[in-house]
Protein backbone atom coordinates (compact mmCIF):
# COMPACT_ATOMS: atom_id res chain seq x y z
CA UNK A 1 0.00 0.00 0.00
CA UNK A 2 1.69 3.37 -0.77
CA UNK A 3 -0.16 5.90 1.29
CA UNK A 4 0.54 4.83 4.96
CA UNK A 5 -2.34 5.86 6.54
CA UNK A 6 -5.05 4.79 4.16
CA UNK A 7 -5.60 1.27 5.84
CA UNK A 8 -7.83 2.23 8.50
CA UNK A 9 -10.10 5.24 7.44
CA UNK A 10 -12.56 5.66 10.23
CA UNK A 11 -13.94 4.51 13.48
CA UNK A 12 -17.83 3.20 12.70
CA UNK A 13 -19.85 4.84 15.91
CA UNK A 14 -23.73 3.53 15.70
CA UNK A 15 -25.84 1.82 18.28
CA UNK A 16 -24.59 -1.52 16.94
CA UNK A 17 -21.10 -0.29 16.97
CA UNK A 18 -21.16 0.96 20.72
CA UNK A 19 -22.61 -2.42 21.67
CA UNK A 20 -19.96 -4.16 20.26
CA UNK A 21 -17.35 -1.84 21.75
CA UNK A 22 -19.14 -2.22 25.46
CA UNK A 23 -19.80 -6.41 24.84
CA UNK A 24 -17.33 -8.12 23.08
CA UNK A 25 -14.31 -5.79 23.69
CA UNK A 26 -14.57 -4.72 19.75
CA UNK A 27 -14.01 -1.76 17.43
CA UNK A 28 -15.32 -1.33 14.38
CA UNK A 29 -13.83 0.81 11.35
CA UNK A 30 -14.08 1.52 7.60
CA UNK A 31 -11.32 0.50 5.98
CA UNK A 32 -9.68 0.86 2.91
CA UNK A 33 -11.38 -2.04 0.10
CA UNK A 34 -8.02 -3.12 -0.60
CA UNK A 35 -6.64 -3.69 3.16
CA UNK A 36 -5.56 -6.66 4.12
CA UNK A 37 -6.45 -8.35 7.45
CA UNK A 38 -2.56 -8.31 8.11
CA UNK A 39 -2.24 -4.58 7.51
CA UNK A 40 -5.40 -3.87 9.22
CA UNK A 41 -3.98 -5.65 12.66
CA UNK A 42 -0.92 -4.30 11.90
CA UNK A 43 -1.85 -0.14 11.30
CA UNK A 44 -3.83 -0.72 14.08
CA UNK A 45 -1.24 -1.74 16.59
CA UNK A 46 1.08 0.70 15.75
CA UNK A 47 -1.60 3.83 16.22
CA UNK A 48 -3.36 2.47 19.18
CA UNK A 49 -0.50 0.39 20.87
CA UNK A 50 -2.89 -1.90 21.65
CA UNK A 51 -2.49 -5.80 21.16
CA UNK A 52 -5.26 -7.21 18.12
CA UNK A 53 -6.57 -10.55 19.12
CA UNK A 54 -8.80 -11.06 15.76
CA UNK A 55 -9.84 -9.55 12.64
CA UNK A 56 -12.96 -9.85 10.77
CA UNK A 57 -14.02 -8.44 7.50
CA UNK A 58 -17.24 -7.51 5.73
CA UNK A 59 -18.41 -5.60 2.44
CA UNK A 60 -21.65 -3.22 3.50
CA UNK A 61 -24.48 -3.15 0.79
CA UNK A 62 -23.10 -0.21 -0.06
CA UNK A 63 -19.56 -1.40 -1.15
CA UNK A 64 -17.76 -0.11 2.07
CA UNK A 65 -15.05 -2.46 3.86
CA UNK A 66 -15.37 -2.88 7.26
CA UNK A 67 -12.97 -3.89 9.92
CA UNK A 68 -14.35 -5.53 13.45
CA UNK A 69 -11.38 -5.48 15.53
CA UNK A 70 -11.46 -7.42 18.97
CA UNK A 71 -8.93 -6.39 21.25
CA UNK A 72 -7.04 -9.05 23.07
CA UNK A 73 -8.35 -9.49 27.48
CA UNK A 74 -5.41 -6.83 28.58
CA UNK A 75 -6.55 -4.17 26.02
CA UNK A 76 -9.44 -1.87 26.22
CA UNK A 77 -11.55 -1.09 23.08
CA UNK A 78 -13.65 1.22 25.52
CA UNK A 79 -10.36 3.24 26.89
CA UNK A 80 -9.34 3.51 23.24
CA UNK A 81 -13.31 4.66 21.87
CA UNK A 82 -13.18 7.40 24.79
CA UNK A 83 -9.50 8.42 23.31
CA UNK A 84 -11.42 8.77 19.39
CA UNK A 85 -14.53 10.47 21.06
CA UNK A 86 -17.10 7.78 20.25
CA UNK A 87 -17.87 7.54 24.06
């Protein structure tokens, strides 16, 4: 990928998103269609500093990529939603 910070593009902040964040320890961003899981874990990591247990990734309707990123047991995707201002 050339441009470094076109991997993750934003945070996704809806009801569904905030449940997620609260439930399963999980973040959820839109993320650049040709991202790789591997470069999604990784940009991640290295902005947040937080360790990425698992990444999952879905096509909206719409043809947006999304990212659901759950955060390993020692990392806090709450702590790290209050730093981006979803909470």
């Amino acid at each position: 990928m050339s441009s470094e910070s076109q991997v993750l593009l934003y945070p996704i902040h809806t009801e569904k998103a905030i449940n997620y964040i609260e439930k399963y320890n999980t973040l959820i961003f839109a993320v650049s269609r040709t991202a790789t899981k591997q470069q999604i874990r990784e940009e991640f990591e290295r902005k947040f500093g937080a360790k990425v247990e698992k990444v999952r990734t879905l096509i909206t309707m719409r043809g947006e990529k999304r990212a659901l990123i759950k955060l390993s047991p020692e990392s806090s995707a709450e702590e790290i939603a209050t730093r981006l201002g979803l909470l």
